[in-house]
Protein backbone atom coordinates (compact mmCIF):
# COMPACT_ATOMS: atom_id res chain seq x y z
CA UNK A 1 17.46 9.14 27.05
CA UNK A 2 15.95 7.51 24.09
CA UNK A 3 15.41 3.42 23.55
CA UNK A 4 16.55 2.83 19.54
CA UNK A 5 15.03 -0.18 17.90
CA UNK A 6 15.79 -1.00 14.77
CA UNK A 7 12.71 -3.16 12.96
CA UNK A 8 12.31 -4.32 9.26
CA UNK A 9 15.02 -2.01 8.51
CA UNK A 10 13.67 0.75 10.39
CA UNK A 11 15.16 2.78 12.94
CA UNK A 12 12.65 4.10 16.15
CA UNK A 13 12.96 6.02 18.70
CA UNK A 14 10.85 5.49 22.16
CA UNK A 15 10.51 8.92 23.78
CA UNK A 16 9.76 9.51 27.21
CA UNK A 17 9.11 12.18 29.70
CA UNK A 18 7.08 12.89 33.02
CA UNK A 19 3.80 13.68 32.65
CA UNK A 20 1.81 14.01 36.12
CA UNK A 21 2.24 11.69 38.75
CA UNK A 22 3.78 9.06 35.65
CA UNK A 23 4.99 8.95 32.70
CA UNK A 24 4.09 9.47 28.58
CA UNK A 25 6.23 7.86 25.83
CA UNK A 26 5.77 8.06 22.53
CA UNK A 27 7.23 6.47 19.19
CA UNK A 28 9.00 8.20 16.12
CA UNK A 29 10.85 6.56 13.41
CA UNK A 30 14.07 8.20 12.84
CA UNK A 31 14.97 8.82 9.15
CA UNK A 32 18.45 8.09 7.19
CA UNK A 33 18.87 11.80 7.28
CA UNK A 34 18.24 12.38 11.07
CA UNK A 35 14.97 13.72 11.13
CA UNK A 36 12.13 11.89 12.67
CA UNK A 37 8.53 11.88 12.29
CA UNK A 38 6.19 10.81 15.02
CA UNK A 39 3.99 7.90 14.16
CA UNK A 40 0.72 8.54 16.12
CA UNK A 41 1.85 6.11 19.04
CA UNK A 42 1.92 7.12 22.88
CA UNK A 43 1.56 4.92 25.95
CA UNK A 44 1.27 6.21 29.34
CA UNK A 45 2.21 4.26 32.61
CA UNK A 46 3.10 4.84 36.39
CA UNK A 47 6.84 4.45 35.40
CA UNK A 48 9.12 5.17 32.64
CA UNK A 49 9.87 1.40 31.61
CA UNK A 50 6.14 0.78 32.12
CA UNK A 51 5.33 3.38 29.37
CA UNK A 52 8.01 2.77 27.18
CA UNK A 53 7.48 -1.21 27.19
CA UNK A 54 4.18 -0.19 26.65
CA UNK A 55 4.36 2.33 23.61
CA UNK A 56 7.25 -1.05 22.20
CA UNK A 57 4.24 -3.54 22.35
CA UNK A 58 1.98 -1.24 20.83
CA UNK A 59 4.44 -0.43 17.74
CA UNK A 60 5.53 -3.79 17.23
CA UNK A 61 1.59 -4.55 17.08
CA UNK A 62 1.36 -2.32 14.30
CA UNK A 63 3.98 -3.53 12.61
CA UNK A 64 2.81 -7.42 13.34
CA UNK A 65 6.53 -8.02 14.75
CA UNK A 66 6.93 -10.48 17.78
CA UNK A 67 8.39 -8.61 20.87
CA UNK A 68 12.10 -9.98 21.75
C-alpha cells in the first residue's frame, strides 16, 4: 500500500517495503499518464510509518513545502 500526496500540483507516491530488521521507503512522482519516475529519495526506519514519515519530510524539504 502506497501513501498519495498530491503537492504543487503534483501527484507522489511513498513506497515502502521490508528491508532487514526495518523498513525502506522511497518517493516517486506519479505522472498524468500513470507512469512514475523515482526522484532519488529513500528513508529508512525501524517501522513502516517511521520510514515513510521520514522519506514525506525529506520530499517536502526539497520541495520547500511545510509538512501538514
Amino acid at each position: 500500500m502506497a501513501r498519495q500526496l498530491d503537492i504543487n500540483g503534483r501527484r507522489y507516491r511513498i513506497l515502502s517495503e521490508p528491508h532487514g530488521a526495518g523498513w525502506r521507503a522511497f518517493v516517486v512522482e506519479v505522472q498524468e499518464d500513470g507512469t512514475s519516475d523515482q526522484i532519488g529519495i529513500e528513508a529508512m526506519a525501524d517501522t513502516r510509518s517511521g520510514a515513510d514519515e521520514a522519506a514525506e519530510r525529506k520530499l517536502r524539504r526539497l520541495l520547500a513545502t511545510p509538512l501538514r
